[in-house]
Every structure is written in structure tokens, then in C-alpha cells.
Protein backbone atom coordinates (compact mmCIF):
# COMPACT_ATOMS: atom_id res chain seq x y z
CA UNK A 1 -5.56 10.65 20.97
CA UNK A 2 -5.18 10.75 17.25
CA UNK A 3 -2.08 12.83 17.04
CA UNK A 4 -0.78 10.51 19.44
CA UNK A 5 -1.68 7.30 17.30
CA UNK A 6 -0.41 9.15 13.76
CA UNK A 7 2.90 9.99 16.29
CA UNK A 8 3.57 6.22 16.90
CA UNK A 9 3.72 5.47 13.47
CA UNK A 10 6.52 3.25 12.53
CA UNK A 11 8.95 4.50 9.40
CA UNK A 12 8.09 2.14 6.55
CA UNK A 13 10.89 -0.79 5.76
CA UNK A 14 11.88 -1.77 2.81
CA UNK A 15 10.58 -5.40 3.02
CA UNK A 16 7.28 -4.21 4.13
CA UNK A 17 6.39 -2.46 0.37
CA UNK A 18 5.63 -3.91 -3.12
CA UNK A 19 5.60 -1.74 -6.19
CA UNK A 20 4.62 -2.93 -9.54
CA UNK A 21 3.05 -2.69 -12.66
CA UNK A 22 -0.86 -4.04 -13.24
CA UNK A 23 -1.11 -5.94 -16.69
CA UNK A 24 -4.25 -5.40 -19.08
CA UNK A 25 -6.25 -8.19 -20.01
CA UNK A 26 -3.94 -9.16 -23.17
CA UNK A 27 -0.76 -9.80 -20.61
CA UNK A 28 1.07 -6.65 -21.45
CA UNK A 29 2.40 -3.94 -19.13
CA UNK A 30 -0.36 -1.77 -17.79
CA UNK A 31 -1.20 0.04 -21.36
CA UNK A 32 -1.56 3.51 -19.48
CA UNK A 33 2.35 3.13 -19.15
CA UNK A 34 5.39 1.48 -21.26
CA UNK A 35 7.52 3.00 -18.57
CA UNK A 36 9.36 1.57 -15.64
CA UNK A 37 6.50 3.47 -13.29
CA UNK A 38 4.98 2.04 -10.80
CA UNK A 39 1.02 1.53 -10.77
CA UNK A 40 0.39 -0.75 -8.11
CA UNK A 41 1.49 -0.31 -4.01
CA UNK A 42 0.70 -1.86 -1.45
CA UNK A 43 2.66 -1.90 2.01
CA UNK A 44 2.48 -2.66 5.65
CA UNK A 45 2.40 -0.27 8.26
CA UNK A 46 2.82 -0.84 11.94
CA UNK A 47 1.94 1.08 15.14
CA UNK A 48 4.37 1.04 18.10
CA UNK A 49 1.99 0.83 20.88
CA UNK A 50 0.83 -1.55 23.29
CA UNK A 51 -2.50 -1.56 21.97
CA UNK A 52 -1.86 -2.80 18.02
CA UNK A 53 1.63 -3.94 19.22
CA UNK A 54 2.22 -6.75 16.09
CA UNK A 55 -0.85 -5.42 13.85
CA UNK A 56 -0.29 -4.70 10.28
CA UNK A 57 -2.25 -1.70 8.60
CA UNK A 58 -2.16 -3.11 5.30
CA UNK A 59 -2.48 -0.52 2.65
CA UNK A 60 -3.14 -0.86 -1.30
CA UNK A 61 -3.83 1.27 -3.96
CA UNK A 62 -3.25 1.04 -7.73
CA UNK A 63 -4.51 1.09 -11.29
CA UNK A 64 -7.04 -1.29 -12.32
CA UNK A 65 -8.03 -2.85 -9.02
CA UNK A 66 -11.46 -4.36 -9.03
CA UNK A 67 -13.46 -2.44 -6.40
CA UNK A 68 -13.16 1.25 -4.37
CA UNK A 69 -12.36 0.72 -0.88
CA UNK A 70 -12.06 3.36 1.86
CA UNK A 71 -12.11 3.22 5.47
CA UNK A 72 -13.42 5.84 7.32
């Protein structure tokens, strides 16, 4: 059932991600980086299936976020 699930993944669009750069607490760029990389993502994934036909899978990670989530 899982493999099936993982299977009817959807490819990732475009419009669907959001890169970027966390700032510190002065308002300048993240100051584990001065470079044009990325620290932040976050994007939504979808599952062609009838059952979570519509349902975003919303995923985030990054520098600097405020708590440790996990699902398990």
C-alpha cells in the first residue's frame, strides 16, 4: 500500500515551491550565508488518487524556523 501511495506521487510544479533566504534578527540576509543560496523551502505536494484527490502535503524546512516538526 505504501509503494503504491509513494508511486502516485505527483512531479512537483514550479508554482507549487518557494525558496528563499531567512533574515537574522537585525534584517540582514541569513548571516550563515551572503550567497544567493537558498535556506528556506517549502512546497506542495499532491497525490493522484481518489482518496487525497485535491489534498496538499505541505512541506517546509529551513534555517532558523521556530520549532522541530516531524510526522511520523
Amino acid at each position: 500500500m505504501q509503494v503504491k501511495v509513494l508511486r502516485s506521487i505527483r512531479k512537483v510544479d514550479i508554482e507549487d515551491v518557494v525558496l528563499g533566504q531567512l533574515k537574522d534578527a537585525s534584517g540582514d540576509v541569513d548571516r550563515y550565508t551572503k550567497s544567493m543560496t537558498p535556506t528556506y523551502f517549502a512546497a506542495a505536494m499532491y497525490i493522484d488518487n481518489a482518496r487525497w484527490d485535491g489534498v496538499p502535503f505541505l512541506i517546509k524546512t529551513g534555517m532558523g524556523l521556530m520549532e522541530n516538526r516531524y510526522s511520523r
